[in-house]
C-alpha atoms as a PDB file:
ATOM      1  CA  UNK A   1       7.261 127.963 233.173  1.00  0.00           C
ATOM      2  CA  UNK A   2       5.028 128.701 229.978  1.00  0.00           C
ATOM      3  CA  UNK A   3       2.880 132.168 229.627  1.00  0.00           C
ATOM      4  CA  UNK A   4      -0.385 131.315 228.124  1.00  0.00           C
ATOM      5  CA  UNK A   5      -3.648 133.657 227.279  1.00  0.00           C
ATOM      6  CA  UNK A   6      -6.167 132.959 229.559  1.00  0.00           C
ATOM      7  CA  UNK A   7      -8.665 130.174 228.454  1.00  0.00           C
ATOM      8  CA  UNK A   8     -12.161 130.168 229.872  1.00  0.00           C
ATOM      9  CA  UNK A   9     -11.249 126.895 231.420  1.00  0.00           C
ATOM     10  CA  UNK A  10      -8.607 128.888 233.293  1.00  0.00           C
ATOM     11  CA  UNK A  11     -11.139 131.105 235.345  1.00  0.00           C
ATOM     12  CA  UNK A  12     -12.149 128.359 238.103  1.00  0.00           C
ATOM     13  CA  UNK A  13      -8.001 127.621 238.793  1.00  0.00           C
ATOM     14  CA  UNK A  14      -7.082 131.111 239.234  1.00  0.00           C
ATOM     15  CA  UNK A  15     -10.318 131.370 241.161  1.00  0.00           C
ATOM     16  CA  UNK A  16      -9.295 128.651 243.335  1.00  0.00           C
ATOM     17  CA  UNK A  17      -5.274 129.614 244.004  1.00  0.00           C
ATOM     18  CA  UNK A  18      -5.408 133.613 243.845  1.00  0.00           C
ATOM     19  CA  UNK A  19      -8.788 134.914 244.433  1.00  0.00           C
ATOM     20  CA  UNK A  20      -9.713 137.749 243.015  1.00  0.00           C
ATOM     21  CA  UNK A  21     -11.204 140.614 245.051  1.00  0.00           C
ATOM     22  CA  UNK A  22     -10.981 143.653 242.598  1.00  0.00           C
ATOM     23  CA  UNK A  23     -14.566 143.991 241.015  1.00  0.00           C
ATOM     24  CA  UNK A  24     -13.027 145.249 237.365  1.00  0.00           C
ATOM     25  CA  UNK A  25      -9.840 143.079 238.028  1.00  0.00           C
ATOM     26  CA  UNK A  26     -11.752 140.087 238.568  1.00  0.00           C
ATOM     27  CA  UNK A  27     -10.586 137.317 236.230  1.00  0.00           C
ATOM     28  CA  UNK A  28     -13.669 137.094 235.067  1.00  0.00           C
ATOM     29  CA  UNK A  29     -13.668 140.738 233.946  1.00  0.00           C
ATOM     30  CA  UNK A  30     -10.529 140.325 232.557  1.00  0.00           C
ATOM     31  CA  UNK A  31     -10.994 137.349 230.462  1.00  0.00           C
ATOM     32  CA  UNK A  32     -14.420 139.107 229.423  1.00  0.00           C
ATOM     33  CA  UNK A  33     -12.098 141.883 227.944  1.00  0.00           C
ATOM     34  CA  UNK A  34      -9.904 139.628 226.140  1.00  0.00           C
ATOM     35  CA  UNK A  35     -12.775 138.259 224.102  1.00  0.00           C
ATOM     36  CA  UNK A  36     -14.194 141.696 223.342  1.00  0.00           C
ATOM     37  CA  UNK A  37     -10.633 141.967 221.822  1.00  0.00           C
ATOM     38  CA  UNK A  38      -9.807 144.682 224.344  1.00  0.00           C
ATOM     39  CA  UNK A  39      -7.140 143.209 225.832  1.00  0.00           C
ATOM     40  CA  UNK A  40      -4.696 139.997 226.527  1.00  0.00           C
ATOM     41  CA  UNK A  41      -4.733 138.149 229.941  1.00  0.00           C
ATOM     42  CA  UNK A  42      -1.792 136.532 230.338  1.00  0.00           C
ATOM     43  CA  UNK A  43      -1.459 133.042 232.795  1.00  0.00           C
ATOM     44  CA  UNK A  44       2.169 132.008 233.446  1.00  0.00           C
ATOM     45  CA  UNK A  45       2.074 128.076 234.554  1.00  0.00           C
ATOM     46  CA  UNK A  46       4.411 126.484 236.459  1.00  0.00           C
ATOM     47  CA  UNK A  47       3.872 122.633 237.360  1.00  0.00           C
ATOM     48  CA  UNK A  48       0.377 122.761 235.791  1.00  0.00           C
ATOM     49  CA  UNK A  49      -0.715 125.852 238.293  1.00  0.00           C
ATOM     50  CA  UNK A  50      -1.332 128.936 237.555  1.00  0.00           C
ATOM     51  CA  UNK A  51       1.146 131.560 239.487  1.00  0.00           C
ATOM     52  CA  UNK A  52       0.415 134.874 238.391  1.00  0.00           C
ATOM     53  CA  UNK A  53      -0.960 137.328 236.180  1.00  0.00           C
ATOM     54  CA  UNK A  54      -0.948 140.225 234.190  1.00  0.00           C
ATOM     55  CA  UNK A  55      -3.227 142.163 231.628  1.00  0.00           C
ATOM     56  CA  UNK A  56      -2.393 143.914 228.469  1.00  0.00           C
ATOM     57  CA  UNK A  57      -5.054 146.509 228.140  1.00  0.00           C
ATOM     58  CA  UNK A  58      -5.108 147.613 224.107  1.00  0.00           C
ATOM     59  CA  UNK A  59      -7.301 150.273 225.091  1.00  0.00           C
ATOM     60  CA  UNK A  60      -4.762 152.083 227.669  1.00  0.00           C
ATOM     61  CA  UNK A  61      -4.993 153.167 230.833  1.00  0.00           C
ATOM     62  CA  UNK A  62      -8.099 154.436 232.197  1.00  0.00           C
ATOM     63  CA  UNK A  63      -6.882 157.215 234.530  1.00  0.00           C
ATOM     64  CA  UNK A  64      -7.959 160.562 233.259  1.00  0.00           C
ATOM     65  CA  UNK A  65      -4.379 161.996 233.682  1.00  0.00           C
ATOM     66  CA  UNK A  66      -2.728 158.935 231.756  1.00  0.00           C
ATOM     67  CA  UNK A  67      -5.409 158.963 228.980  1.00  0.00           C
ATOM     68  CA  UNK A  68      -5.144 162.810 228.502  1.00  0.00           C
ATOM     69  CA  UNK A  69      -0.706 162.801 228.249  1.00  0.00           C
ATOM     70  CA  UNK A  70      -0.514 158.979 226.424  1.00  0.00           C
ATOM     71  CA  UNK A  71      -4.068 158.867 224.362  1.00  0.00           C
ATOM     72  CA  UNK A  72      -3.555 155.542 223.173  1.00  0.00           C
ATOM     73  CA  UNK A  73      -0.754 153.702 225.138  1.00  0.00           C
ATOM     74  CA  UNK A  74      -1.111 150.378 225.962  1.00  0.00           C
ATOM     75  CA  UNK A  75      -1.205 148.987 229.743  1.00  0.00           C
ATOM     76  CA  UNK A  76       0.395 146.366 231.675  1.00  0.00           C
ATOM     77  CA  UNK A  77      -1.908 145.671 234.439  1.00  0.00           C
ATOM     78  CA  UNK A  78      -2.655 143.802 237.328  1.00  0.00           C
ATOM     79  CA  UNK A  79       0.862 142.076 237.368  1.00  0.00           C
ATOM     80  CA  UNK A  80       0.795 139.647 240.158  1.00  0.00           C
ATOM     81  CA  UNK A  81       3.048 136.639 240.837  1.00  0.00           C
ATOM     82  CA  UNK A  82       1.440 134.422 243.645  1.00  0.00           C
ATOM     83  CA  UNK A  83       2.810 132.660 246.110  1.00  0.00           C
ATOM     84  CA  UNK A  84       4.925 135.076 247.184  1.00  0.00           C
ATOM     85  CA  UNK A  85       7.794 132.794 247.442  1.00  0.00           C
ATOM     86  CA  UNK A  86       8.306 133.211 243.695  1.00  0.00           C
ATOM     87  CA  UNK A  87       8.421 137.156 243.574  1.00  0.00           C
ATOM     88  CA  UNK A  88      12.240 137.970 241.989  1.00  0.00           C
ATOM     89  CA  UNK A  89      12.544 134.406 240.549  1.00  0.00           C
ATOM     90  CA  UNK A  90      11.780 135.754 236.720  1.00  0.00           C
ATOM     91  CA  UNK A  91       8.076 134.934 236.721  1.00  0.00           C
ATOM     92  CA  UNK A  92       6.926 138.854 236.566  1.00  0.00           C
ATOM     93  CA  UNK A  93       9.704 139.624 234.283  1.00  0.00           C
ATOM     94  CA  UNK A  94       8.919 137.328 231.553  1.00  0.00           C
ATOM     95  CA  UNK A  95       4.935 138.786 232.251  1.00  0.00           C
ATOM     96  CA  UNK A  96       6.633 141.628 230.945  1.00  0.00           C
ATOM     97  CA  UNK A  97       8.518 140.482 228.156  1.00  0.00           C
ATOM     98  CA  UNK A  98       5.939 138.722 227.028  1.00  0.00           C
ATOM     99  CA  UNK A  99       3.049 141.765 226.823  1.00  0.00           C
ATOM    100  CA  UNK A 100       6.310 144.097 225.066  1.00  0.00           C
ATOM    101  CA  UNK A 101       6.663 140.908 222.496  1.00  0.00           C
ATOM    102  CA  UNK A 102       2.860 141.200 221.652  1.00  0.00           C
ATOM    103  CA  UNK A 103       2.601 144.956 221.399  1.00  0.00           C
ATOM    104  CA  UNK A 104       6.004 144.859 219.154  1.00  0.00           C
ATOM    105  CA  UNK A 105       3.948 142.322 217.195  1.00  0.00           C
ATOM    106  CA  UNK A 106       1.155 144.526 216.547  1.00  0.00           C
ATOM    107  CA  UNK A 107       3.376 147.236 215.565  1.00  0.00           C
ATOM    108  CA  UNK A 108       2.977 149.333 218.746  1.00  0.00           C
ATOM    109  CA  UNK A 109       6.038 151.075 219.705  1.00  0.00           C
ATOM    110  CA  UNK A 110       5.285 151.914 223.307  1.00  0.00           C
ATOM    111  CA  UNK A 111       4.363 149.952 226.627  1.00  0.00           C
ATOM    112  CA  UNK A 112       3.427 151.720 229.747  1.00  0.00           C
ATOM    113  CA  UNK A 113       2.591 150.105 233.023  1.00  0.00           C
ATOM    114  CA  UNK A 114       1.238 151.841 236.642  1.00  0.00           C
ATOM    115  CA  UNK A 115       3.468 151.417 240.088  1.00  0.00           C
ATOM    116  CA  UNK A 116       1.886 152.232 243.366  1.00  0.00           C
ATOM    117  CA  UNK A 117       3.782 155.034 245.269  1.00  0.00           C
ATOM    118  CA  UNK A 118       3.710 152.263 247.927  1.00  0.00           C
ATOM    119  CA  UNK A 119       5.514 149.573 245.969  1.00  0.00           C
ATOM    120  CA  UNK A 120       9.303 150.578 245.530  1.00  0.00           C
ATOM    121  CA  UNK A 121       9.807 146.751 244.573  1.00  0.00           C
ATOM    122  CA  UNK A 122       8.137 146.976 241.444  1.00  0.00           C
ATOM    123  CA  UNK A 123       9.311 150.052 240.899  1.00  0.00           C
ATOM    124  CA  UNK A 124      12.646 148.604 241.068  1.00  0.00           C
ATOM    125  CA  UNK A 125      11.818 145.812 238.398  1.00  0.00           C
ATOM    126  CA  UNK A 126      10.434 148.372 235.706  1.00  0.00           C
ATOM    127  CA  UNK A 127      13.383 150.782 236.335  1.00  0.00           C
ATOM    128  CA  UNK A 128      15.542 147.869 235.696  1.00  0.00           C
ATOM    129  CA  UNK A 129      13.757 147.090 232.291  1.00  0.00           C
ATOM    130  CA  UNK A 130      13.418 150.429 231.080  1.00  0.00           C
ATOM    131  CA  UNK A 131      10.518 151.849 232.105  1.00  0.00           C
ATOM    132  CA  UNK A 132      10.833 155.555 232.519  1.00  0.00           C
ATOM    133  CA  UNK A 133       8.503 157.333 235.006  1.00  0.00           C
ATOM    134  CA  UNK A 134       5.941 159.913 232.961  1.00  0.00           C
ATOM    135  CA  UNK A 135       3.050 160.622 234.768  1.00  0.00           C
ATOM    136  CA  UNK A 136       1.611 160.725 237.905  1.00  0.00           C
ATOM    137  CA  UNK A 137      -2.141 159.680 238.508  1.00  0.00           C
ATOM    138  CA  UNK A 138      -4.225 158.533 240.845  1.00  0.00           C
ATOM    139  CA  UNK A 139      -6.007 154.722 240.632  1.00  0.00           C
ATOM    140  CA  UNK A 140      -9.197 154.277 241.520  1.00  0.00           C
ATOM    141  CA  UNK A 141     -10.901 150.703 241.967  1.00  0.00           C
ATOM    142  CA  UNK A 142     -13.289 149.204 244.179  1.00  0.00           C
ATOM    143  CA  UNK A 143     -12.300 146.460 246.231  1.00  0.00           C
ATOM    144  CA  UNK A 144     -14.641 143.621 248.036  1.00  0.00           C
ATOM    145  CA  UNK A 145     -13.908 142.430 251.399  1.00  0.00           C
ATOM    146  CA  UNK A 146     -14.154 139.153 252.137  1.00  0.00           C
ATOM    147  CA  UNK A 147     -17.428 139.240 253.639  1.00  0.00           C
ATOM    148  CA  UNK A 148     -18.481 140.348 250.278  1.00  0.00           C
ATOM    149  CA  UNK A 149     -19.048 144.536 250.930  1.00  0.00           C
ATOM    150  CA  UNK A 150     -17.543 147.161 248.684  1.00  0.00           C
ATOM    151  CA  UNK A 151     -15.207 149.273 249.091  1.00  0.00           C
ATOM    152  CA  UNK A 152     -13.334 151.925 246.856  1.00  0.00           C
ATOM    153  CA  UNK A 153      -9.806 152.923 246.792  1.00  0.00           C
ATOM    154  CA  UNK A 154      -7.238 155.432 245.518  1.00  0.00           C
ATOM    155  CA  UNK A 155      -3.615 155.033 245.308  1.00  0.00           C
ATOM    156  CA  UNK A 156      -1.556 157.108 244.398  1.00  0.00           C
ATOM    157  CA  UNK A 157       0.604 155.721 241.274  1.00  0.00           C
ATOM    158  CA  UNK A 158       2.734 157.050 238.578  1.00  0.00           C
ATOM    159  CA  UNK A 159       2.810 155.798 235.004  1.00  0.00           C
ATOM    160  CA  UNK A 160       5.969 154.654 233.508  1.00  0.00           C
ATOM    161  CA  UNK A 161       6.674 154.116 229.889  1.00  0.00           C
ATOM    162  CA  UNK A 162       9.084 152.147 227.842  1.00  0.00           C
ATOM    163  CA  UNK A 163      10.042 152.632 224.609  1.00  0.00           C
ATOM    164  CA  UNK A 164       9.717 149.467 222.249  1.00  0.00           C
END
């Protein structure tokens, strides 16, 4: 497996094997942030396919609460690993690695990352790397169905932070 920025000739493959339905987490939108230097969207490959995700936002969080406790902190987000089948095979730990690398290359000394109250098996992988719950928020994104309409959502989440 090798973990690659995104390229623009990367957009129509992730397109094409994980489709995004998240109007802001499009990869469109997030490879539009990467070249406004706002953030890095990484691509791990496996076999010449893309299999995943994840963003590093420079900028932080956006969440009110988050921004207001860790003005500044840099984000992990969107961390996906698609298909399924290759969830707790390494792919979204190395994701991770990779983004604390990066930030310990720009000198940052702190990576925080957002877990869904609903998802105690990712909550369970940042525990495991150090990744210390610190504050609760609530996320707030809209959503497309497939038939195209929009909806928006709120999960409850809590920020975690690790220490680089």
């Amino acid at each position: 497996m090798e973990i690659a920025e995104c390229r623009t000739e990367d957009i129509e493959a992730l397109e094409r094997r994980m489709p995004s339905h998240s109007v802001d987490g499009s990869h469109a939108a997030r490879f539009a942030r990467q070249r406004a230097g706002e953030s890095t969207y990484l691509i791990p490959w496996r076999e010449g396919s893309p299999v995943g995700h994840a963003e590093i936002r420079w900028t932080g969080c956006e969440a009110p609460e988050v921004q207001a406790a860790l003005p500044g902190c840099p984000e992990i987000n969107g961390l996906f690993v698609w298909p399924a089948s290759l969830r707790s095979r390494g792919v979204g730990t190395a994701l991770v690695h990779t983004a604390e690398r990066l930030a310990r290359e720009r000198g940052i000394g702190a990576m925080g990352l957002g877990v869904g109250d609903d998802n105690p098996r990712a909550a369970a992988l940042y525990a495991r790397l150090g990744y210390l719950p610190t504050v609760a928020y609530v996320d707030r994104w809209v959503h497309l169905t497939a038939e195209g309409v929009r909806q928006e959502r709120a999960d409850s989440c809590v920020f975690l932070v690790k220490a680089l």
